[in-house]
Protein backbone atom coordinates (compact mmCIF):
# COMPACT_ATOMS: atom_id res chain seq x y z
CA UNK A 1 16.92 93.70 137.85
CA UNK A 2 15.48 90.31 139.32
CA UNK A 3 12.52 89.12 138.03
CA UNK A 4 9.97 87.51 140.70
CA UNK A 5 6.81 85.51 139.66
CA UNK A 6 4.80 83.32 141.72
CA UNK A 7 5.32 78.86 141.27
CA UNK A 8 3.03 76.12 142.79
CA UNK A 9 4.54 75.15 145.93
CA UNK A 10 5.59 71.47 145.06
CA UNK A 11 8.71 72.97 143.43
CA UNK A 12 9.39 73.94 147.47
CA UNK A 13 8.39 70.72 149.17
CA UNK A 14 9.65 68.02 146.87
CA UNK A 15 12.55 69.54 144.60
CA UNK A 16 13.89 67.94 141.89
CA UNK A 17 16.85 65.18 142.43
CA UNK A 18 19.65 65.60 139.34
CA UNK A 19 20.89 62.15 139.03
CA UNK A 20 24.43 62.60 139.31
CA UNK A 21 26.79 61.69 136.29
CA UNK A 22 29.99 59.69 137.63
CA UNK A 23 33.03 61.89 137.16
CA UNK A 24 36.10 60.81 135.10
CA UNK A 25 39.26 60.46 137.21
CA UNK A 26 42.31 62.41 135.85
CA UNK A 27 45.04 61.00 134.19
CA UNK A 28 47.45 60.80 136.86
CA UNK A 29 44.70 59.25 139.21
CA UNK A 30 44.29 56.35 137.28
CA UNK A 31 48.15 56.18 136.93
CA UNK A 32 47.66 56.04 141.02
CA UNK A 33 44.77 53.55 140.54
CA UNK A 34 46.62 51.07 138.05
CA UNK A 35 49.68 51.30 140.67
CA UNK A 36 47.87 50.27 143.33
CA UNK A 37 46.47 47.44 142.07
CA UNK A 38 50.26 46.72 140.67
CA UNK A 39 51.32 46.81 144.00
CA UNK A 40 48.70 44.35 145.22
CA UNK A 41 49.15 41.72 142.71
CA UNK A 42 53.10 42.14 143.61
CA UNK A 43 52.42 41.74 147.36
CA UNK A 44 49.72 38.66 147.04
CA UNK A 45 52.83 37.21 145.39
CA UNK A 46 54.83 37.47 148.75
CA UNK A 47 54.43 34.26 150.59
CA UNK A 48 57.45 33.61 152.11
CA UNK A 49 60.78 34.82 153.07
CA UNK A 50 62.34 33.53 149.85
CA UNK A 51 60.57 35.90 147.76
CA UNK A 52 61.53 39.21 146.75
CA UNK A 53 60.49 41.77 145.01
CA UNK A 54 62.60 45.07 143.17
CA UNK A 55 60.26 48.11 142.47
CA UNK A 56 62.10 49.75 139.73
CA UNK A 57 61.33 53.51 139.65
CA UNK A 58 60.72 56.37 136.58
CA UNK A 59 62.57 59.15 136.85
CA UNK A 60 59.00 60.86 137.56
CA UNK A 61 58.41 59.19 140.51
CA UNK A 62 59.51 60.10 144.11
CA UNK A 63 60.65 57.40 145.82
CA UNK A 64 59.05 58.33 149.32
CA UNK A 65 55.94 58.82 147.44
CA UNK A 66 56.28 54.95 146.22
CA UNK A 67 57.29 53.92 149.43
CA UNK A 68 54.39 55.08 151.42
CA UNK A 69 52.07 53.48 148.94
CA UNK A 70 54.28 49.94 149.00
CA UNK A 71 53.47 50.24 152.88
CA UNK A 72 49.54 51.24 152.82
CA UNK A 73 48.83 48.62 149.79
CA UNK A 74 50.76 46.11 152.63
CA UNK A 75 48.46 47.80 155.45
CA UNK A 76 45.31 46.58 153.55
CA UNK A 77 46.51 43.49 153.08
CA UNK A 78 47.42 42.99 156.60
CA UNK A 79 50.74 41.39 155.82
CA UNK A 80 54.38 42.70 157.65
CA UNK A 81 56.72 44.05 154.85
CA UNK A 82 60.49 45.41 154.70
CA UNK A 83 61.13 47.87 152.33
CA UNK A 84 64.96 48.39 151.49
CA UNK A 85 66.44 51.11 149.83
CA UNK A 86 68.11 49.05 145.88
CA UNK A 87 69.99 51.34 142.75
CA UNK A 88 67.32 51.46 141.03
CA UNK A 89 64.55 51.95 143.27
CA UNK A 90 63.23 49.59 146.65
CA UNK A 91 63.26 45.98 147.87
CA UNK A 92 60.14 44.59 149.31
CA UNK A 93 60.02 41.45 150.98
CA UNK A 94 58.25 39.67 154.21
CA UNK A 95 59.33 41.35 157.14
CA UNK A 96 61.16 38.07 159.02
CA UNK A 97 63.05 38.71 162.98
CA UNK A 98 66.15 39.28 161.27
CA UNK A 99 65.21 41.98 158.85
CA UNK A 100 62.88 43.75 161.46
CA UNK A 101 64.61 47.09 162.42
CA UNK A 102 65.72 47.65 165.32
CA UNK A 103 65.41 51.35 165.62
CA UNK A 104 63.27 53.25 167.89
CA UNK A 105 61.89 52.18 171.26
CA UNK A 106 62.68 48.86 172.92
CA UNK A 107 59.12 47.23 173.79
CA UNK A 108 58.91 47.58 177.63
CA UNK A 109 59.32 44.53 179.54
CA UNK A 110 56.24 42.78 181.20
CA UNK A 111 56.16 41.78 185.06
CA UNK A 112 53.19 39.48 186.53
């Protein structure tokens, strides 16, 4: 059975605010988090078209997985990159005219 009783009516008009206790993150989101910021530090290194970079992969990883984050961490840092397939995992370097792909779409020709 419920049990009803009567309460001042503050408790209604101003309830009480929890301060909320700042979660943990799980083990394999700070593995995420510290791979990020790996990836970062790798791609502030990129300044030219000289330098190049091999992301070695665990046999845990999936290498799409590592790709996609390569190209977002790139995304954020509003720099151009090239991502090629290596043995042991991916290349990463500036993306130059000559290593641009040219699959896909041909941009459409302007006429003034």
């Amino acid at each position: 059975m419920v049990a009803i009783r009567k309460v001042d009516v503050t408790l209604l008009d101003k309830p009480k605010t929890r301060t909320a206790t700042p979660r943990q993150l799980s083990p394999k989101a700070q593995a995420r988090l510290a791979q990020q910021k790996q990836f970062s530090r790798m791609l502030a290194r990129l300044r030219d078209r000289d330098d190049v970079f091999e992301v070695r992969l665990d046999d845990d990883e999936k290498p799409m997985t590592v790709r996609q984050r390569l190209m977002r961490a790139a995304q954020d840092q509003g720099k151009e990159i090239v991502i090629r397939k290596s043995e042991r995992g991916w290349l990463v370097g500036l993306a130059t005219p000559d290593r641009r792909s040219t699959r896909g779409r041909k941009p459409a020709q302007r006429t003034t």
